[in-house]
C-alpha atoms as a PDB file:
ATOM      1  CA  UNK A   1      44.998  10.974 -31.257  1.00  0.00           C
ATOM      2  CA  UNK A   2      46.910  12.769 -28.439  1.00  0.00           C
ATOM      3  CA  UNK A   3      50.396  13.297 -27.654  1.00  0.00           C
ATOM      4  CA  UNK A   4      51.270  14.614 -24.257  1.00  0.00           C
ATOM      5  CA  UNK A   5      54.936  15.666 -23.300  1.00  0.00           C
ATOM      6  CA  UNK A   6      55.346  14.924 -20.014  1.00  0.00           C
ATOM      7  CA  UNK A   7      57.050  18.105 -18.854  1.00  0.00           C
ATOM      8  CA  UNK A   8      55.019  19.571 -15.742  1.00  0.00           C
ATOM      9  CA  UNK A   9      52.518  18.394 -13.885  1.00  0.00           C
ATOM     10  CA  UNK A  10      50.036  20.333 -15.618  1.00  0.00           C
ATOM     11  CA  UNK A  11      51.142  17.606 -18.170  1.00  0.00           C
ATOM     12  CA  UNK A  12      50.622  14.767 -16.686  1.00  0.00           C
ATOM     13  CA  UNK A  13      47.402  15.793 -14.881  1.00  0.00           C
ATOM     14  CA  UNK A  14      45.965  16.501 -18.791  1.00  0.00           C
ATOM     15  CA  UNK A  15      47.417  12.757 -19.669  1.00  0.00           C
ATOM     16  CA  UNK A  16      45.780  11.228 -16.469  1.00  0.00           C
ATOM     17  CA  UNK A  17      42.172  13.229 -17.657  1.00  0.00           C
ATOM     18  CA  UNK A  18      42.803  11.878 -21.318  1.00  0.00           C
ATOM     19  CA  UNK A  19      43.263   8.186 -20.203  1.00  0.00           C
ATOM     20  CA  UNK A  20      40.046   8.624 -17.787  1.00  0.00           C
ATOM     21  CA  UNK A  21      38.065   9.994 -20.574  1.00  0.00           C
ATOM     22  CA  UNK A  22      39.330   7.581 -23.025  1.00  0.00           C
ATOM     23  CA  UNK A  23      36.500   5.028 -24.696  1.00  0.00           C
ATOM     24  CA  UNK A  24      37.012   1.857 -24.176  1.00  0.00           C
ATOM     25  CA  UNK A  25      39.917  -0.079 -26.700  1.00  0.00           C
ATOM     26  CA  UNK A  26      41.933   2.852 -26.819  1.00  0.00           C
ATOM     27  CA  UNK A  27      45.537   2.433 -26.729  1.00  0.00           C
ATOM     28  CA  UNK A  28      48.208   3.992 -24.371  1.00  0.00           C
ATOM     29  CA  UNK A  29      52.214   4.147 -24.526  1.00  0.00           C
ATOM     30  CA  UNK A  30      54.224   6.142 -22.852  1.00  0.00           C
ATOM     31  CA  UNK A  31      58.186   6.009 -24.098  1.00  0.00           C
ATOM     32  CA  UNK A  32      60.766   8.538 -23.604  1.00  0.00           C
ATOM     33  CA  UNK A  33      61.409  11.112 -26.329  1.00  0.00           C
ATOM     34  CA  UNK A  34      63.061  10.628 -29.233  1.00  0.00           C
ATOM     35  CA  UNK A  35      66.072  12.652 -30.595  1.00  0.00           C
ATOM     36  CA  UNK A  36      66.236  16.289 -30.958  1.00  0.00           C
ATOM     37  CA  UNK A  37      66.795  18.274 -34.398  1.00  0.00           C
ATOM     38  CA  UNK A  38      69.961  19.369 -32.409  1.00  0.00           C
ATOM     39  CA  UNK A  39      71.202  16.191 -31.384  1.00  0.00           C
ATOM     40  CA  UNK A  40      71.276  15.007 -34.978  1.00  0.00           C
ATOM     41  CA  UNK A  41      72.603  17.890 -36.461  1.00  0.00           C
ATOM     42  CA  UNK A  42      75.367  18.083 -34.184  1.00  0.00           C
ATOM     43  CA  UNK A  43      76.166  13.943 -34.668  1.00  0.00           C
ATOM     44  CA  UNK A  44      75.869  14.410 -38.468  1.00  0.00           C
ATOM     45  CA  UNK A  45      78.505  17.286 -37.836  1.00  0.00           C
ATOM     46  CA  UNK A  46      80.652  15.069 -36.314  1.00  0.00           C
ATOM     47  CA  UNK A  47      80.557  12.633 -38.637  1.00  0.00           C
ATOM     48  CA  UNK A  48      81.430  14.533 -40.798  1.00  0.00           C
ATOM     49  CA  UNK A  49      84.512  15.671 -38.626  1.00  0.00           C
ATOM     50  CA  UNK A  50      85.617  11.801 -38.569  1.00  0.00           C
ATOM     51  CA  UNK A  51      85.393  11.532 -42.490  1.00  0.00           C
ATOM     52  CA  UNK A  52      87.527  14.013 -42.977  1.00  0.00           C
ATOM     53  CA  UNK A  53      89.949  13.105 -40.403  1.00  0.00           C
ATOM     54  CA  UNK A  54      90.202   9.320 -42.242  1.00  0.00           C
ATOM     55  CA  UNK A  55      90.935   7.674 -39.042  1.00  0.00           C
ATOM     56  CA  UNK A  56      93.121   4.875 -39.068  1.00  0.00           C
ATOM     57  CA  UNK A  57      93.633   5.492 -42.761  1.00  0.00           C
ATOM     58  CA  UNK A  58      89.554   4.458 -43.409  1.00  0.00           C
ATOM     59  CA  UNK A  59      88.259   6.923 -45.211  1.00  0.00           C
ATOM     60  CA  UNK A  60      84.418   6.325 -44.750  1.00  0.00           C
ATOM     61  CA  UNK A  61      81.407   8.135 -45.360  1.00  0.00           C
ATOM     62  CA  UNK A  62      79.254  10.084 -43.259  1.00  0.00           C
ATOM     63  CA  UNK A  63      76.755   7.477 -43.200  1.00  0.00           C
ATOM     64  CA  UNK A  64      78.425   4.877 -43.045  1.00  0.00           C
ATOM     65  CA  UNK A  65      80.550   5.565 -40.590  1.00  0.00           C
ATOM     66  CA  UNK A  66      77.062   6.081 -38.623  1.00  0.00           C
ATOM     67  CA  UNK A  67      76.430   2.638 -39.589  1.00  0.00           C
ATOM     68  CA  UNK A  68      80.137   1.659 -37.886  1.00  0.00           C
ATOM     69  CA  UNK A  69      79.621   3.448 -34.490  1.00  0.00           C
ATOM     70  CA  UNK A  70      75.853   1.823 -34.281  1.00  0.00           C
ATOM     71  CA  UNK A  71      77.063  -1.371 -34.535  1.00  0.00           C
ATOM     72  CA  UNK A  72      79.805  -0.966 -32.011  1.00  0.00           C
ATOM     73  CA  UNK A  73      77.320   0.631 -29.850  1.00  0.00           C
ATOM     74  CA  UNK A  74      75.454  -2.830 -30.087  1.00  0.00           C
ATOM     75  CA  UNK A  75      72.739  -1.757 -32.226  1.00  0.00           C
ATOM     76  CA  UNK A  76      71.705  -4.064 -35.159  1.00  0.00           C
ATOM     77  CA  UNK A  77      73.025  -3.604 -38.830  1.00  0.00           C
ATOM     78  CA  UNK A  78      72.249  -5.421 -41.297  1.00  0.00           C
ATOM     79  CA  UNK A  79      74.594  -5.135 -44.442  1.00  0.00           C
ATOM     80  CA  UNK A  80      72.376  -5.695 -48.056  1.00  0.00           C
ATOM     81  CA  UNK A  81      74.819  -6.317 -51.057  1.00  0.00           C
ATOM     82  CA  UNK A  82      75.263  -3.809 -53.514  1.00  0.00           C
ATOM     83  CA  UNK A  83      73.428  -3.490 -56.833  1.00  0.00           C
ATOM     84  CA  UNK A  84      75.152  -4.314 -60.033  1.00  0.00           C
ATOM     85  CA  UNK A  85      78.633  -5.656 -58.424  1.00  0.00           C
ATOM     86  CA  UNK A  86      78.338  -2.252 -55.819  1.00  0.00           C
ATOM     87  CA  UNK A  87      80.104  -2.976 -52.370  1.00  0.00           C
ATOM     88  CA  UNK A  88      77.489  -4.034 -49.613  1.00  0.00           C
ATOM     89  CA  UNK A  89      75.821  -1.570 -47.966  1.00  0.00           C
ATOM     90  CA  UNK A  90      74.216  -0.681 -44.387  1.00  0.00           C
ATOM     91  CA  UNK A  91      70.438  -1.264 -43.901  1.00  0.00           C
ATOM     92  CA  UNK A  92      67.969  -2.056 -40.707  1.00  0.00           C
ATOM     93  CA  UNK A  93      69.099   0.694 -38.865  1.00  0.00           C
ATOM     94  CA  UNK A  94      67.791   3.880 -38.341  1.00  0.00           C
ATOM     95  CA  UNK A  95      69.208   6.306 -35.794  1.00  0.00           C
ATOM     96  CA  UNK A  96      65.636   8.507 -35.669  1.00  0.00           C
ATOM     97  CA  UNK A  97      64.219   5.521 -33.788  1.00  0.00           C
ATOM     98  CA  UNK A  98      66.613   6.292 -30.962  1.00  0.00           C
ATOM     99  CA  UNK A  99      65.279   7.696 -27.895  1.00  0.00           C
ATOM    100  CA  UNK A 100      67.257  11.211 -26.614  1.00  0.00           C
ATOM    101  CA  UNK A 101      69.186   9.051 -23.994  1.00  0.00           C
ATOM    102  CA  UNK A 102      70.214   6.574 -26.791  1.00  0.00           C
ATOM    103  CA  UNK A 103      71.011   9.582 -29.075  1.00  0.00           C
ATOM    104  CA  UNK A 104      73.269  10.885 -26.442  1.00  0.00           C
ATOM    105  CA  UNK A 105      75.349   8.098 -25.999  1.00  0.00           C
ATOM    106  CA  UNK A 106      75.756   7.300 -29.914  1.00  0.00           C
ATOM    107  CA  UNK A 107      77.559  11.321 -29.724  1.00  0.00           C
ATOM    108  CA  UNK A 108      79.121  10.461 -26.702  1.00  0.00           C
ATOM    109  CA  UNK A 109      80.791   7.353 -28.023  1.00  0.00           C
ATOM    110  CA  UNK A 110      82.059   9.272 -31.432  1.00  0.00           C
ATOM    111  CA  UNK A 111      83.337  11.969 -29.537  1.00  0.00           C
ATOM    112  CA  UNK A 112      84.845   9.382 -27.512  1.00  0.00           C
ATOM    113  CA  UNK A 113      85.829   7.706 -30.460  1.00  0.00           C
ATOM    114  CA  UNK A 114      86.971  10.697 -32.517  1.00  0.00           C
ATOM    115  CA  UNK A 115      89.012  12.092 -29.389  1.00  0.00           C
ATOM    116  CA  UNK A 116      91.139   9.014 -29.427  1.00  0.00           C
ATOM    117  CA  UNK A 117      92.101   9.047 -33.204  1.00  0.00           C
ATOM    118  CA  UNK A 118      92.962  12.986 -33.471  1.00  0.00           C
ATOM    119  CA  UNK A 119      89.761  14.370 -35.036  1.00  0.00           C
ATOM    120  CA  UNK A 120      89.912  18.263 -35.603  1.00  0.00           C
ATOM    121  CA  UNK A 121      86.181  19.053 -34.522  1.00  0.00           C
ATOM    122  CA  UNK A 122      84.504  21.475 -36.355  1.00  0.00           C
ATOM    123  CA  UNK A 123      82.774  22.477 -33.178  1.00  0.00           C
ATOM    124  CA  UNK A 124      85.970  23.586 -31.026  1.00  0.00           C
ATOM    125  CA  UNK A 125      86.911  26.915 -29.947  1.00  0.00           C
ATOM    126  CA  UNK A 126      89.582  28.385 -32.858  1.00  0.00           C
ATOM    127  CA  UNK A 127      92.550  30.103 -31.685  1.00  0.00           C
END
């Protein structure tokens, strides 16, 4: 198996030579990247951020509050009941699938989100 980030055109000549060479029955696909280690450290961050800062009076956690800005980002939850009388709780999703552009747009939207309901970001400049 071969992996080929498509970065120069060094890159993509070495793909082009690896598809020519290829044996028949081979398989090729070609999607963009998922997220970075510093994308989702800096959304888990901010999650964080938004648990603390119990907007709305919902205090939340981390993950689920993942869960919450998925879902009004469009992307599909599925909510399993609890064990043993626990409250339901988030399943079928899994941010790591996301592509980098996806990624983006999930921090975007709880900056976005945090932003409007006062959250104190860990990540700001202190005075």
């Amino acid at each position: 198996m071969q992996t080929v980030w498509l970065t120069s055109s060094y890159a993509r000549s070495r793909a082009h030579e690896l598809i020519d060479r290829a044996p028949a029955g081979c398989v090729v696909t070609v999607r963009e990247a998922k997220r970075t280690t510093d994308q989702n450290a800096k959304l888990w961050a901010m999650l964080s951020d938004i648990s603390r800062s119990k907007p709305a009076g919902r205090f939340l956690a981390p993950e689920v509050w993942k869960a919450a800005l998925m879902s009004a980002l469009g992307h599909e939850i599925i909510w399993q009941p609890g064990i043993d009388n626990a409250p339901p709780f988030p399943a079928g999703f899994r941010s790591s699938r996301l592509s980098k552009s996806q990624f983006a747009d999930l921090i975007t939207f709880a900056q976005e989100y945090g932003d409007r309901h006062g959250v104190r970001w860990t990540n700001e400049a202190t005075e």
